[in-house]
N, C-alpha and C. Protein backbone atom coordinates (compact mmCIF):
# COMPACT_ATOMS: atom_id res chain seq x y z
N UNK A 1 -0.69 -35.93 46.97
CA UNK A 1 0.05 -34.71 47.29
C UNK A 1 0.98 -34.32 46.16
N UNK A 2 1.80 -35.45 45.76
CA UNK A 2 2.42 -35.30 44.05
C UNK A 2 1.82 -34.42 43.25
N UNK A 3 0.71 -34.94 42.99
CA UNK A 3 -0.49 -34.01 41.80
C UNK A 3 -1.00 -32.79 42.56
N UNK A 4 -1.17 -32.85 43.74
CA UNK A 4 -1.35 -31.71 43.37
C UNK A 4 0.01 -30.42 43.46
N UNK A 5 0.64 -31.10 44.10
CA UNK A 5 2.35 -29.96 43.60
C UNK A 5 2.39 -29.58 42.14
N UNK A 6 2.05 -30.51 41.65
CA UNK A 6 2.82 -30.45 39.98
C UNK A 6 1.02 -29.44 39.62
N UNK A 7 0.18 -29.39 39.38
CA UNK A 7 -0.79 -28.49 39.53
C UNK A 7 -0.45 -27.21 39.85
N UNK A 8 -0.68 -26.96 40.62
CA UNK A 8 0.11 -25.80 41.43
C UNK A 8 1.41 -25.19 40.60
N UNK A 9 2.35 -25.84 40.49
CA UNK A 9 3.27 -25.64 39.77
C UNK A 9 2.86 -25.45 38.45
N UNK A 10 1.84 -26.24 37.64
CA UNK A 10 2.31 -25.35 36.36
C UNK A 10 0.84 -24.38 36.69
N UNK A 11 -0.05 -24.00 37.47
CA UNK A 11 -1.06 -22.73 37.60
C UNK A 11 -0.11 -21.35 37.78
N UNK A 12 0.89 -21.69 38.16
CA UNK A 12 2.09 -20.78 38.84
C UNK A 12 2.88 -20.26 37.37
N UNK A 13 3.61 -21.19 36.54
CA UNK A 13 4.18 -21.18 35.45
C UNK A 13 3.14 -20.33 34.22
N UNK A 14 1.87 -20.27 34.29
CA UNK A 14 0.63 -19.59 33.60
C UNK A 14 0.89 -18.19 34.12
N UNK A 15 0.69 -18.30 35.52
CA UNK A 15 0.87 -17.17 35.61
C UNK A 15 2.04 -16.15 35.13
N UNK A 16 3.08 -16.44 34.64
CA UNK A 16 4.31 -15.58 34.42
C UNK A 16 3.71 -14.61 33.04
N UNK A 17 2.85 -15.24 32.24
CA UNK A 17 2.09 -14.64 31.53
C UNK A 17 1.20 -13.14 31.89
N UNK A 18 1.24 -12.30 30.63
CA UNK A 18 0.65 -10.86 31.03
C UNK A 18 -0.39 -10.90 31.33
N UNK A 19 -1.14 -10.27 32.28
CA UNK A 19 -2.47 -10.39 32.53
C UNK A 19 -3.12 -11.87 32.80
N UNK A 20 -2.41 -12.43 33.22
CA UNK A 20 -3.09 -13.52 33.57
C UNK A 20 -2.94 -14.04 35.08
N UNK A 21 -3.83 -14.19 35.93
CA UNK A 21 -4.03 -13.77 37.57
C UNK A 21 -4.01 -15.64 37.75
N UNK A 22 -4.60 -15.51 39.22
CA UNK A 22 -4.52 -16.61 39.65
C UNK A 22 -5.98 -17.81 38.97
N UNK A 23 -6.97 -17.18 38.96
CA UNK A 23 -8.28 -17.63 38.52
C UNK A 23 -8.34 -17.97 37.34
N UNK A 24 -7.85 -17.16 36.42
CA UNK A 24 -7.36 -17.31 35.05
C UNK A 24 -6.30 -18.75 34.65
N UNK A 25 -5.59 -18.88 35.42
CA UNK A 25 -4.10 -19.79 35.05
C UNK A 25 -4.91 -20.98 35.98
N UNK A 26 -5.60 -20.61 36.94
CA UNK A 26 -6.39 -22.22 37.17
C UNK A 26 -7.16 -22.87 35.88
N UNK A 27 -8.07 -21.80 34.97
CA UNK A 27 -8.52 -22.34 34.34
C UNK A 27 -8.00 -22.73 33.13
N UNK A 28 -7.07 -22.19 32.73
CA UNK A 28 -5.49 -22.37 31.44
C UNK A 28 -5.68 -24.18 32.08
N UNK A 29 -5.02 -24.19 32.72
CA UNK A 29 -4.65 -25.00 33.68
C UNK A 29 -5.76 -27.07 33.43
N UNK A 30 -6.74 -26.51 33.84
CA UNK A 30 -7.51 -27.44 34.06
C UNK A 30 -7.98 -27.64 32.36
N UNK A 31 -8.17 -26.59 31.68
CA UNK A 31 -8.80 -26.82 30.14
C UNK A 31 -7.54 -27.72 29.26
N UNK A 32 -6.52 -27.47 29.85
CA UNK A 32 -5.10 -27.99 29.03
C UNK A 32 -5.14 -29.69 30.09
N UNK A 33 -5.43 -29.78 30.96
CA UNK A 33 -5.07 -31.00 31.55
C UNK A 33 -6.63 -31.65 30.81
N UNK A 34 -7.51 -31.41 31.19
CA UNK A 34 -8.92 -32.43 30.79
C UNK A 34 -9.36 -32.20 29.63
N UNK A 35 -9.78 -31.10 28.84
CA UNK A 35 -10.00 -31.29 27.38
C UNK A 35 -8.95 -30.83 26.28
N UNK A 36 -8.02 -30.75 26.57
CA UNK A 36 -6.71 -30.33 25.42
C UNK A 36 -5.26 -30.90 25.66
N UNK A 37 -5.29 -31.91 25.94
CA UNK A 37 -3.66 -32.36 26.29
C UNK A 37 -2.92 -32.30 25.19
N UNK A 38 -3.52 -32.82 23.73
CA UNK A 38 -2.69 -32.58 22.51
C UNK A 38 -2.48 -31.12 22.12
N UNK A 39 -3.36 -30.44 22.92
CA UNK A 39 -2.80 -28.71 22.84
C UNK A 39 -1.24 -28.57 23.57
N UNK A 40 -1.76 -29.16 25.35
CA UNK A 40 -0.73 -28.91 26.08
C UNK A 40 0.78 -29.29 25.91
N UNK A 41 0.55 -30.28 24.86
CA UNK A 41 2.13 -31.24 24.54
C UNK A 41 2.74 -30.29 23.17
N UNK A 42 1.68 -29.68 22.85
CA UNK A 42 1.64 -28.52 21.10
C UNK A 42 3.10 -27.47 21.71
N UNK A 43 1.84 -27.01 22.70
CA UNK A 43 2.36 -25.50 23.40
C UNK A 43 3.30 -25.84 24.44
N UNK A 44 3.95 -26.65 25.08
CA UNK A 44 4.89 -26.86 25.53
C UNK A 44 6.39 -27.49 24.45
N UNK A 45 5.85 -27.67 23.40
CA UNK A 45 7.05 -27.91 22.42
C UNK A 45 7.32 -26.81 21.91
N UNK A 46 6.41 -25.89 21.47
CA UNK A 46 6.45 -24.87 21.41
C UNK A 46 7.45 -23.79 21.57
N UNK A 47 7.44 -23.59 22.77
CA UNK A 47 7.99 -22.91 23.79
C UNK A 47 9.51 -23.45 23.97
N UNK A 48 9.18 -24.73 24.38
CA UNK A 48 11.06 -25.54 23.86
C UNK A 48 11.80 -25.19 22.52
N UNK A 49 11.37 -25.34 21.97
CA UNK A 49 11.96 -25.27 20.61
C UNK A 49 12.33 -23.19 20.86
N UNK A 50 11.07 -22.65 20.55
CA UNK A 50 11.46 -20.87 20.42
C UNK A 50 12.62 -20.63 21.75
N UNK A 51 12.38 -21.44 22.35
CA UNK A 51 13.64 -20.77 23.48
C UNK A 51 15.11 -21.11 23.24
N UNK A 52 15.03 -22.67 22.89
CA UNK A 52 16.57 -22.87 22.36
C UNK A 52 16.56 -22.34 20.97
N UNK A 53 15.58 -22.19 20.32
CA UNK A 53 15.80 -21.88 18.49
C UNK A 53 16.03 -20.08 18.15
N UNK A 54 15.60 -19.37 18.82
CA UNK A 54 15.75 -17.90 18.96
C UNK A 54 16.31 -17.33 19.37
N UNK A 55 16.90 -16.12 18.66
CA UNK A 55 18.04 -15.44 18.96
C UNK A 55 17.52 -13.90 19.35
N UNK A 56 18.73 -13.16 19.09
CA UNK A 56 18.35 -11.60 18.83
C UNK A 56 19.04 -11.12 17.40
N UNK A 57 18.11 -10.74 16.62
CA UNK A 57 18.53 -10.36 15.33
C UNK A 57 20.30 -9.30 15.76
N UNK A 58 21.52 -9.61 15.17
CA UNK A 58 22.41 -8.95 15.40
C UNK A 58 22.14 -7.15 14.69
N UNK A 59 21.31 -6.99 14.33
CA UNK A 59 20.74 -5.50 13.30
C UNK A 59 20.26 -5.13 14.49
N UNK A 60 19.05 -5.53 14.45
CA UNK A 60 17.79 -4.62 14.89
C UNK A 60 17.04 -5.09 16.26
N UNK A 61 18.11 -6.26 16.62
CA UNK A 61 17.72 -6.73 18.21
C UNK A 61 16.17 -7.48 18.10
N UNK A 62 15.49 -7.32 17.13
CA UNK A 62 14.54 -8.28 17.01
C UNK A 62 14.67 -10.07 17.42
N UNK A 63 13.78 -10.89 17.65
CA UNK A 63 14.01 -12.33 17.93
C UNK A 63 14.08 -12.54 16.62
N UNK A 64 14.99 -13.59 16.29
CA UNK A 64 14.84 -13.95 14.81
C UNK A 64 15.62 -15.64 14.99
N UNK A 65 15.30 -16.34 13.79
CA UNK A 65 15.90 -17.88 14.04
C UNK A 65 17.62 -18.15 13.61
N UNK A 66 17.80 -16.85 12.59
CA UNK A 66 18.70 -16.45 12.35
C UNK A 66 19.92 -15.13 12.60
N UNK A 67 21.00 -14.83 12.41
CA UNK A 67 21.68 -13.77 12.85
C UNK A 67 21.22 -12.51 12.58
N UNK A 68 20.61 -12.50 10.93
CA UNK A 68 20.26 -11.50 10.40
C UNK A 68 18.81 -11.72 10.27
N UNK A 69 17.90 -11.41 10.62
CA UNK A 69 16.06 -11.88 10.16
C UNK A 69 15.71 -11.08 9.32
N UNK A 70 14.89 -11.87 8.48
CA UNK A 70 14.41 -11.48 7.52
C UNK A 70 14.14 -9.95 6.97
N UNK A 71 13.54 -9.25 7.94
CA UNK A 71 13.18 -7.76 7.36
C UNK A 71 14.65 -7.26 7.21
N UNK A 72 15.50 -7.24 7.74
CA UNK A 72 16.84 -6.76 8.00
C UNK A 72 17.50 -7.28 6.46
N UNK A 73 17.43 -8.38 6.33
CA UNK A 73 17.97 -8.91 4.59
C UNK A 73 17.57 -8.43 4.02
N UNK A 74 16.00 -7.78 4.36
CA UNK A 74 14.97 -7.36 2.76
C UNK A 74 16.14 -6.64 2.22
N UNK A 75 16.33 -6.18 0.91
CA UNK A 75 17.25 -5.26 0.19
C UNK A 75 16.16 -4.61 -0.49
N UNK A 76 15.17 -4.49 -0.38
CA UNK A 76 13.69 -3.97 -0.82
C UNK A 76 13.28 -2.89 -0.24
N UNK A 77 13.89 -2.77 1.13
CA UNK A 77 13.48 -1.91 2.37
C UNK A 77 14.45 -0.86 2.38
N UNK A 78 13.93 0.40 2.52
CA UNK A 78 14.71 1.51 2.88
C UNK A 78 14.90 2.10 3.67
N UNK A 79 16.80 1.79 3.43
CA UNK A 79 17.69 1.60 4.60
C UNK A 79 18.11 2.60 5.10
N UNK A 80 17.38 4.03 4.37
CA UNK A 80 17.65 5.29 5.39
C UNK A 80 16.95 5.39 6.46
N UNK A 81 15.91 4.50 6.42
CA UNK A 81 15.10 4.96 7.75
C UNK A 81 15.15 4.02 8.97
N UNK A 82 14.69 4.12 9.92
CA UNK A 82 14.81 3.50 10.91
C UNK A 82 13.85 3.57 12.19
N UNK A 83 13.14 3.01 12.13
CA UNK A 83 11.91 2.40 13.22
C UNK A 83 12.47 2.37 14.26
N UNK A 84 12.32 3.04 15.26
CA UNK A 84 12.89 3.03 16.95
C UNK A 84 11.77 2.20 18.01
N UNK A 85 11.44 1.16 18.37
CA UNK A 85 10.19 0.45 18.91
C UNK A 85 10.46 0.11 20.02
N UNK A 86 9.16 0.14 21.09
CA UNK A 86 9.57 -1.03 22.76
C UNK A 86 9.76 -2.13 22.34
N UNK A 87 8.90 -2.46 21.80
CA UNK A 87 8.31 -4.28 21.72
C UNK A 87 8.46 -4.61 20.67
N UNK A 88 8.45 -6.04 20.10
CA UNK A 88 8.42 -6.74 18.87
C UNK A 88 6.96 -6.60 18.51
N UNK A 89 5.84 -6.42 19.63
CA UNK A 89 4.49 -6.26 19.00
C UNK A 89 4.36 -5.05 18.42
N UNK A 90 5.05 -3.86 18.69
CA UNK A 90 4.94 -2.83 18.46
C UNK A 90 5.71 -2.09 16.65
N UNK A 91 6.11 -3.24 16.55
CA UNK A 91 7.40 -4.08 15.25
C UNK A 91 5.81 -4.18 13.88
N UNK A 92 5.58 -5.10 14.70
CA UNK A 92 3.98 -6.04 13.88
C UNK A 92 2.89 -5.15 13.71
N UNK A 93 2.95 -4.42 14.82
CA UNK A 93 1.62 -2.71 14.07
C UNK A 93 2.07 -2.35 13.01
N UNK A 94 3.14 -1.36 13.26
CA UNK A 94 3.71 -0.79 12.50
C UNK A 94 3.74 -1.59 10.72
N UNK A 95 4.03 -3.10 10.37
CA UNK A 95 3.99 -3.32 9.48
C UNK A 95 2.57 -3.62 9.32
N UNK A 96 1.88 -4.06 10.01
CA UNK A 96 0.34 -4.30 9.80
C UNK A 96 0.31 -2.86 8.83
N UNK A 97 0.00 -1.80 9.64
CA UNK A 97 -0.02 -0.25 8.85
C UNK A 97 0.08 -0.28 7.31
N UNK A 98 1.03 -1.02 7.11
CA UNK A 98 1.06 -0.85 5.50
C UNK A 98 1.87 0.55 4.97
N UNK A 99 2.53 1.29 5.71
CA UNK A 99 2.62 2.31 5.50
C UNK A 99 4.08 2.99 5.84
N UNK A 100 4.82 1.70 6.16
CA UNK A 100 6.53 2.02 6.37
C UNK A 100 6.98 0.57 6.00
N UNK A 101 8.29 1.20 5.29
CA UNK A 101 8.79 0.02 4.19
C UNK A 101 10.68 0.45 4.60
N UNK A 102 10.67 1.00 6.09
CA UNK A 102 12.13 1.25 6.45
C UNK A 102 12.31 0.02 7.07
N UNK A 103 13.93 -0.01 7.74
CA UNK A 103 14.35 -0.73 9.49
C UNK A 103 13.77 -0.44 10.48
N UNK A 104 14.40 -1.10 11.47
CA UNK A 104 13.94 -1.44 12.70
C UNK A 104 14.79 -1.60 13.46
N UNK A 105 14.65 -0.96 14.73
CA UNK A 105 15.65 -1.46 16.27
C UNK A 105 14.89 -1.25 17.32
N UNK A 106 14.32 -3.09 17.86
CA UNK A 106 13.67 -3.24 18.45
C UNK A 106 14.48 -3.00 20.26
N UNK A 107 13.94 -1.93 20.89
CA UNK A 107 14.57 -1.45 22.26
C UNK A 107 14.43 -2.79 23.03
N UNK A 108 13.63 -4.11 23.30
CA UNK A 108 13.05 -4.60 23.94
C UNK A 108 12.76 -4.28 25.32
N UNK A 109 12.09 -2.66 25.48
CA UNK A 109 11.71 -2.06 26.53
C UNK A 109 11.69 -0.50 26.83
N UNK A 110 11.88 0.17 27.64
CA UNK A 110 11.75 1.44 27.64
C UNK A 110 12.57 1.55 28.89
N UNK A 111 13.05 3.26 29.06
CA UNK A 111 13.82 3.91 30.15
C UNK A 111 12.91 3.83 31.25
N UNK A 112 12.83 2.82 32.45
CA UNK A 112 11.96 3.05 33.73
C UNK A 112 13.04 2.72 34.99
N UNK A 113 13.60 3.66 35.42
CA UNK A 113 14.33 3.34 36.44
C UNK A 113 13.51 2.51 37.70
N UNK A 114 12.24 2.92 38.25
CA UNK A 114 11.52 2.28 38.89
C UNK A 114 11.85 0.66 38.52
N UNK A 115 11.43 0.37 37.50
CA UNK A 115 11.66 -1.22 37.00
C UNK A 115 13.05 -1.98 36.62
N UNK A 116 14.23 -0.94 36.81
CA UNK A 116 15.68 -0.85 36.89
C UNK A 116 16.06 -1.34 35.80
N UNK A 117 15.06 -0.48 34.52
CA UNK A 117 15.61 -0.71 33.16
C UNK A 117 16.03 0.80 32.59
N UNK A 118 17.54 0.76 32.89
CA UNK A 118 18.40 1.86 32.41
C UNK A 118 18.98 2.12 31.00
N UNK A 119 19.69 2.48 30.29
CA UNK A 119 19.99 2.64 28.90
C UNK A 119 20.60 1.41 28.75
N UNK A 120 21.62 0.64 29.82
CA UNK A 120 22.40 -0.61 29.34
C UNK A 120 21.21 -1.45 28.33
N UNK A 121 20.03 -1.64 29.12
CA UNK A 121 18.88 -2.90 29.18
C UNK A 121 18.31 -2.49 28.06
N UNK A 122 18.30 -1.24 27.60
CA UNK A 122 17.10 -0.98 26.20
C UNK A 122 18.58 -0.83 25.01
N UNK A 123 19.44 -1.43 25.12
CA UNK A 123 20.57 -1.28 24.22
C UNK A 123 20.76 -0.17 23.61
N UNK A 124 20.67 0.81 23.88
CA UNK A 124 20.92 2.33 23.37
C UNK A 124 22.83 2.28 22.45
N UNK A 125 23.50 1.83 22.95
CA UNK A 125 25.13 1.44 22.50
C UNK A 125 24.51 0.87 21.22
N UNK A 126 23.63 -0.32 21.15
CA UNK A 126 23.96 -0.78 19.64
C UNK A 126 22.64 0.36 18.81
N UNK A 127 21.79 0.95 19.00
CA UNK A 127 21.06 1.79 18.57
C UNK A 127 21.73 2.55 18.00
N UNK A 128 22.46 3.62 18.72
CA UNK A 128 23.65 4.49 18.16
C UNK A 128 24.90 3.78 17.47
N UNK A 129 25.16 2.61 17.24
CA UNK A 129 26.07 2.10 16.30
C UNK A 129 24.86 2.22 15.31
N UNK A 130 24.01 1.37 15.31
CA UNK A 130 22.94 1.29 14.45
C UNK A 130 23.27 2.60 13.16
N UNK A 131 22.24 3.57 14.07
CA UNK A 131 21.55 4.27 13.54
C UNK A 131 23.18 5.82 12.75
N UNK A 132 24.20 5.45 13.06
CA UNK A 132 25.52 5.98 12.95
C UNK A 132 26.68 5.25 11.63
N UNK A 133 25.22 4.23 10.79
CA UNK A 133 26.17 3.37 9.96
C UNK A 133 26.25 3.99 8.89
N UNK A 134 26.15 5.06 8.44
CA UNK A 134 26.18 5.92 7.09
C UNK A 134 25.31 5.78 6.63
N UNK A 135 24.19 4.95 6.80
CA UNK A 135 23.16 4.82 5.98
C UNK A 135 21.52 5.73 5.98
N UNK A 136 21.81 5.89 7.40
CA UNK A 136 20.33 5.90 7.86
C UNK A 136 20.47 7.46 8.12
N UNK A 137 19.24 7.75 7.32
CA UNK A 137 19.73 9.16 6.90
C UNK A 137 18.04 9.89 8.36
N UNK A 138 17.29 9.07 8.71
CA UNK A 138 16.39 9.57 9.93
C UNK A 138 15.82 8.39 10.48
N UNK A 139 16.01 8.68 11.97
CA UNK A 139 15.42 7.67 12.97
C UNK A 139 14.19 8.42 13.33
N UNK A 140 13.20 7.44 13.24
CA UNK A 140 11.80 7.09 13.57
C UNK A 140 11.55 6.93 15.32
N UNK A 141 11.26 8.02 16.35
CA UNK A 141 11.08 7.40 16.81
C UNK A 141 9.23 7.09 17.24
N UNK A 142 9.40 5.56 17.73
CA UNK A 142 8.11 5.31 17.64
C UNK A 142 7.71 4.29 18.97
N UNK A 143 8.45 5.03 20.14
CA UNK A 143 8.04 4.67 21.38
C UNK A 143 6.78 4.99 21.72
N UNK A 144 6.05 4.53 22.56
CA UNK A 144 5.08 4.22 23.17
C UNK A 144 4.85 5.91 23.96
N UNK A 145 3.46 6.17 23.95
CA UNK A 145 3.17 7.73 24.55
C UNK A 145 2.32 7.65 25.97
N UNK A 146 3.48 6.60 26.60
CA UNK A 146 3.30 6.34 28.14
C UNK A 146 4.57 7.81 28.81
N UNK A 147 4.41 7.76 30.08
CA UNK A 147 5.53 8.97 30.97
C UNK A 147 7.03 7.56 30.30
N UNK A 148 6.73 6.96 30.44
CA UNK A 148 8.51 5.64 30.15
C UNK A 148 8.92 6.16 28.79
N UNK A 149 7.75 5.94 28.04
CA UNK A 149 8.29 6.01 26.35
C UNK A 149 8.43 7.45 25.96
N UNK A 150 8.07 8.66 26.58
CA UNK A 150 8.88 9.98 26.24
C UNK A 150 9.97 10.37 27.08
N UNK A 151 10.17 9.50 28.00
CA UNK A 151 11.52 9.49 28.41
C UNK A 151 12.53 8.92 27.68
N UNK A 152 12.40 7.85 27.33
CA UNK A 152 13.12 7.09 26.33
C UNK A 152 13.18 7.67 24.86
N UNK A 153 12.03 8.27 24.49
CA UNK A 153 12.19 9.13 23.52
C UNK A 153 13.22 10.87 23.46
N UNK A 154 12.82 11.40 24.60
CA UNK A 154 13.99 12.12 24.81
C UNK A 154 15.08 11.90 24.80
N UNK A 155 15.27 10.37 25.63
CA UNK A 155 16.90 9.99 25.74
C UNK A 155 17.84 9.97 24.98
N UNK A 156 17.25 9.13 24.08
CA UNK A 156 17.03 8.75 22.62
C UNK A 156 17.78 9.91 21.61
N UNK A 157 16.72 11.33 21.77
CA UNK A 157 17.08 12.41 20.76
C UNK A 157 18.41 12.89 21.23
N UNK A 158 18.37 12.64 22.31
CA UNK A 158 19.84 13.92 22.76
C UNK A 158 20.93 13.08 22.16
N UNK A 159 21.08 12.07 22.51
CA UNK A 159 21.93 11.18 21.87
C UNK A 159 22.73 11.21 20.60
N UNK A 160 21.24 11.29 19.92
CA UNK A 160 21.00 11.02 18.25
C UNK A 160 21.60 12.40 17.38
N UNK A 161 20.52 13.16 17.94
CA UNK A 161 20.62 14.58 17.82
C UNK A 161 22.39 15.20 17.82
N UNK A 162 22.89 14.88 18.70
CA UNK A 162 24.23 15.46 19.18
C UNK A 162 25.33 14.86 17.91
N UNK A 163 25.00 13.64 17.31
CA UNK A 163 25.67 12.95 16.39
C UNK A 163 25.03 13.35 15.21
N UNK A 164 24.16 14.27 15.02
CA UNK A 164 23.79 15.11 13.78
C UNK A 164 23.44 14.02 13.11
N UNK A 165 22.43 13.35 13.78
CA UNK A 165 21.64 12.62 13.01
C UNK A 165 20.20 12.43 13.38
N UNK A 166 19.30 12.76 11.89
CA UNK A 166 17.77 13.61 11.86
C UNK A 166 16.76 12.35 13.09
N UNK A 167 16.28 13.00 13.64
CA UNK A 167 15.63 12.15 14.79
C UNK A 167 13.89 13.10 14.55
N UNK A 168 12.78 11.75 13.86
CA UNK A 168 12.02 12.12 14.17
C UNK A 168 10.76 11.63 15.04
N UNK A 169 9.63 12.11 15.22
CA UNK A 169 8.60 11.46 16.36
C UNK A 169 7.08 10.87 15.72
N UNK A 170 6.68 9.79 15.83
CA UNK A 170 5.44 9.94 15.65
C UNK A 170 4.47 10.81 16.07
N UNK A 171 3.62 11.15 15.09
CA UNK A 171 2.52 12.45 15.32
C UNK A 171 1.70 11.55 16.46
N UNK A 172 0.72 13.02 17.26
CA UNK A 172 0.06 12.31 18.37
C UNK A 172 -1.75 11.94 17.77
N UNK A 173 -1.01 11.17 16.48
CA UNK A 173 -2.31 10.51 15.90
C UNK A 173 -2.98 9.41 17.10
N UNK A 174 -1.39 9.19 17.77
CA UNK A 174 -1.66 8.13 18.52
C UNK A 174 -2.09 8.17 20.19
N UNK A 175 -3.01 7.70 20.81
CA UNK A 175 -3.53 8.48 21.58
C UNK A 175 -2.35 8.70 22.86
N UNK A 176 -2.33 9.70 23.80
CA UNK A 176 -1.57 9.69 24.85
C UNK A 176 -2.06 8.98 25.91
N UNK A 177 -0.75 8.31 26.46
CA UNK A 177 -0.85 7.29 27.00
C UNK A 177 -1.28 5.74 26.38
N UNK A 178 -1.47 5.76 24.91
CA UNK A 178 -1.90 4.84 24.43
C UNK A 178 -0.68 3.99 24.40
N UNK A 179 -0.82 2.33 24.04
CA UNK A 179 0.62 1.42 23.29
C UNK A 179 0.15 0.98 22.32
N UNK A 180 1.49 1.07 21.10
CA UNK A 180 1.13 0.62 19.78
C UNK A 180 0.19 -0.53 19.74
N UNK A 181 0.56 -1.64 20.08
CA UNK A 181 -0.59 -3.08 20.00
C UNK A 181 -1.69 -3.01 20.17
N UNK A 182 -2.25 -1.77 20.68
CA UNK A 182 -3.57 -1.64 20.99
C UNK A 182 -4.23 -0.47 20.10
N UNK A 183 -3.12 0.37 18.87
CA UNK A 183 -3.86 1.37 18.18
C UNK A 183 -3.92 0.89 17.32
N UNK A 184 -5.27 0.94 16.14
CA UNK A 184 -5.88 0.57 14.68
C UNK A 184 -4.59 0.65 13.65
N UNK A 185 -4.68 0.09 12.89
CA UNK A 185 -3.76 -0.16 11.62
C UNK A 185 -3.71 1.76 11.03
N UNK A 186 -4.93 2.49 10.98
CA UNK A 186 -5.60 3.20 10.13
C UNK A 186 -4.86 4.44 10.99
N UNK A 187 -4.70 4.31 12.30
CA UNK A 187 -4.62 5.22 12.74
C UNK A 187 -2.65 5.11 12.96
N UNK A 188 -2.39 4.52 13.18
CA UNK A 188 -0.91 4.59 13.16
C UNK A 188 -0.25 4.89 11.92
N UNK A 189 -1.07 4.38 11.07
CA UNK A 189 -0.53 4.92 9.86
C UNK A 189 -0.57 6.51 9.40
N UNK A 190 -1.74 6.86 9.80
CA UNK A 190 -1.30 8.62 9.99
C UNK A 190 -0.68 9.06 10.91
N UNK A 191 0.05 8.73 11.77
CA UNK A 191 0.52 8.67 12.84
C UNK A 191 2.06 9.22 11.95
N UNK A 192 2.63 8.07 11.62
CA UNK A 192 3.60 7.85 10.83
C UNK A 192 3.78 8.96 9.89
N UNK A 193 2.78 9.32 8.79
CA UNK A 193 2.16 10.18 8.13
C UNK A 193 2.66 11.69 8.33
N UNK A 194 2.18 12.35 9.58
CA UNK A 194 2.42 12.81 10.26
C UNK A 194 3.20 13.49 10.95
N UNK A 195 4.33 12.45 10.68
CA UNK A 195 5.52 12.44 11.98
C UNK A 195 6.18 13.61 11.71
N UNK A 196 6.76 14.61 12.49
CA UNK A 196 7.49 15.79 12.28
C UNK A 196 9.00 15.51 13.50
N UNK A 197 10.09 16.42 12.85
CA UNK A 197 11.48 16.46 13.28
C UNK A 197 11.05 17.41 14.60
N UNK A 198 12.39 16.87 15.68
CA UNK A 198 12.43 16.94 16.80
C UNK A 198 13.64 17.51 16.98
N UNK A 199 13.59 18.49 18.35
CA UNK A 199 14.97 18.56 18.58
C UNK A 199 14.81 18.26 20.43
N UNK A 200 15.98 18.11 20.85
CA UNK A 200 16.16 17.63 22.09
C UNK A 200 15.28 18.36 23.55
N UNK A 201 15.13 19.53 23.22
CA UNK A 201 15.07 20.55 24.07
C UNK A 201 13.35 19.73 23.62
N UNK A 202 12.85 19.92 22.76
CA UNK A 202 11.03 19.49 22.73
C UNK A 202 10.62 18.10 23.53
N UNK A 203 11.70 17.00 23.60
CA UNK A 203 10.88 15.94 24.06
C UNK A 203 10.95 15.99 25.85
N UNK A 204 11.96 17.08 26.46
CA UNK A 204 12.26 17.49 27.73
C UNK A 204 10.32 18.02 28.48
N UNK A 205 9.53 18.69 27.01
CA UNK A 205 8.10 19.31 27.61
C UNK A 205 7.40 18.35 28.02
């Protein structure tokens, strides 16, 4: 009865993972207990270590091991611009692209009241310190072209906008309703390409 609690328990713990159901995390499950245990002891150190070892970049809200992470130090990178993103995956397109060499302020999420993530939760306060440091002469934004991420993108402009500072949008290279992690290197990059200035009243359509 022991074994099988502790079973159960970690099929359950699989599951907290995206897309991964009950059938799925049985088989996580059983492949990590009978043919991969030196995986399972890998990926459970893993996970120990990134949880006590990771932070939030104090810049750009990214995870980083340090205060400041790396892209944020680059002094290579230009610091007028500024990448507005949901996700840290959405971080990793964008440089995949090859084709933006600005900052970054990772939202870790979008405006969905349904999911009772309000402006506190997507840090909008340090965004607008952010993006208000004399430096950054246009924000990028490059939310997701779900109904969440042009809300958040609107939110975003009025904000920005009102502090007379240039707020622009990715072109709809990218498909609607699409999320960055899932569009081609080739195509976000014209995306980017693309991108034209916004004013508040446009992201309201």
């Amino acid at each position: 009865m022991k074994g099988a609690n502790l079973l159960d328990e970690l099929v359950q713990a699989l599951r907290v993972l995206p897309g991964v159901g009950p059938k799925s995390a049985a088989r996580m499950a059983y492949h990590l207990l009978q043919h991969d245990r030196r995986g399972a002891d890998r990926l459970g150190a893993a996970i120990s270590q990134a949880l006590s070892g990771l932070r939030h970049c104090s810049l750009c809200n990214d995870f980083s091991e340090t205060d400041i992470c790396r892209l944020c130090s680059d002094t290579g990178r230009d610091a007028g611009l500024l990448a507005v993103v949901e996700m840290p995956t959405d971080l990793i397109m964008l440089e995949q692209s090859r084709s933006y060499n600005g900052l970054y302020f990772v939202l870790m999420g979008r405006l969905s009241p349904l999911d009772g993530m309000g402006p506190h939760d997507i840090h909008l306060e340090r965004l607008i310190a952010r993006a208000s440091n004399g430096k950054v002469r246009e924000v990028i934004l490059a939310t997701n072209f779900t109904m969440e991420g042009e809300a958040t993108a609107h939110a975003i402009t009025e904000l920005l906008s009102a502090r007379g500072i240039g707020v622009s949008r990715l072109a709809r290279g990218v498909p609607l309703g699409g999320e960055l992690e899932h569009v081609d290197p080739g195509t976000l990059a014209q995306a980017l390409a693309d991108r034209r200035q916004l004013h508040a009243a446009e992201t309201a359509a």
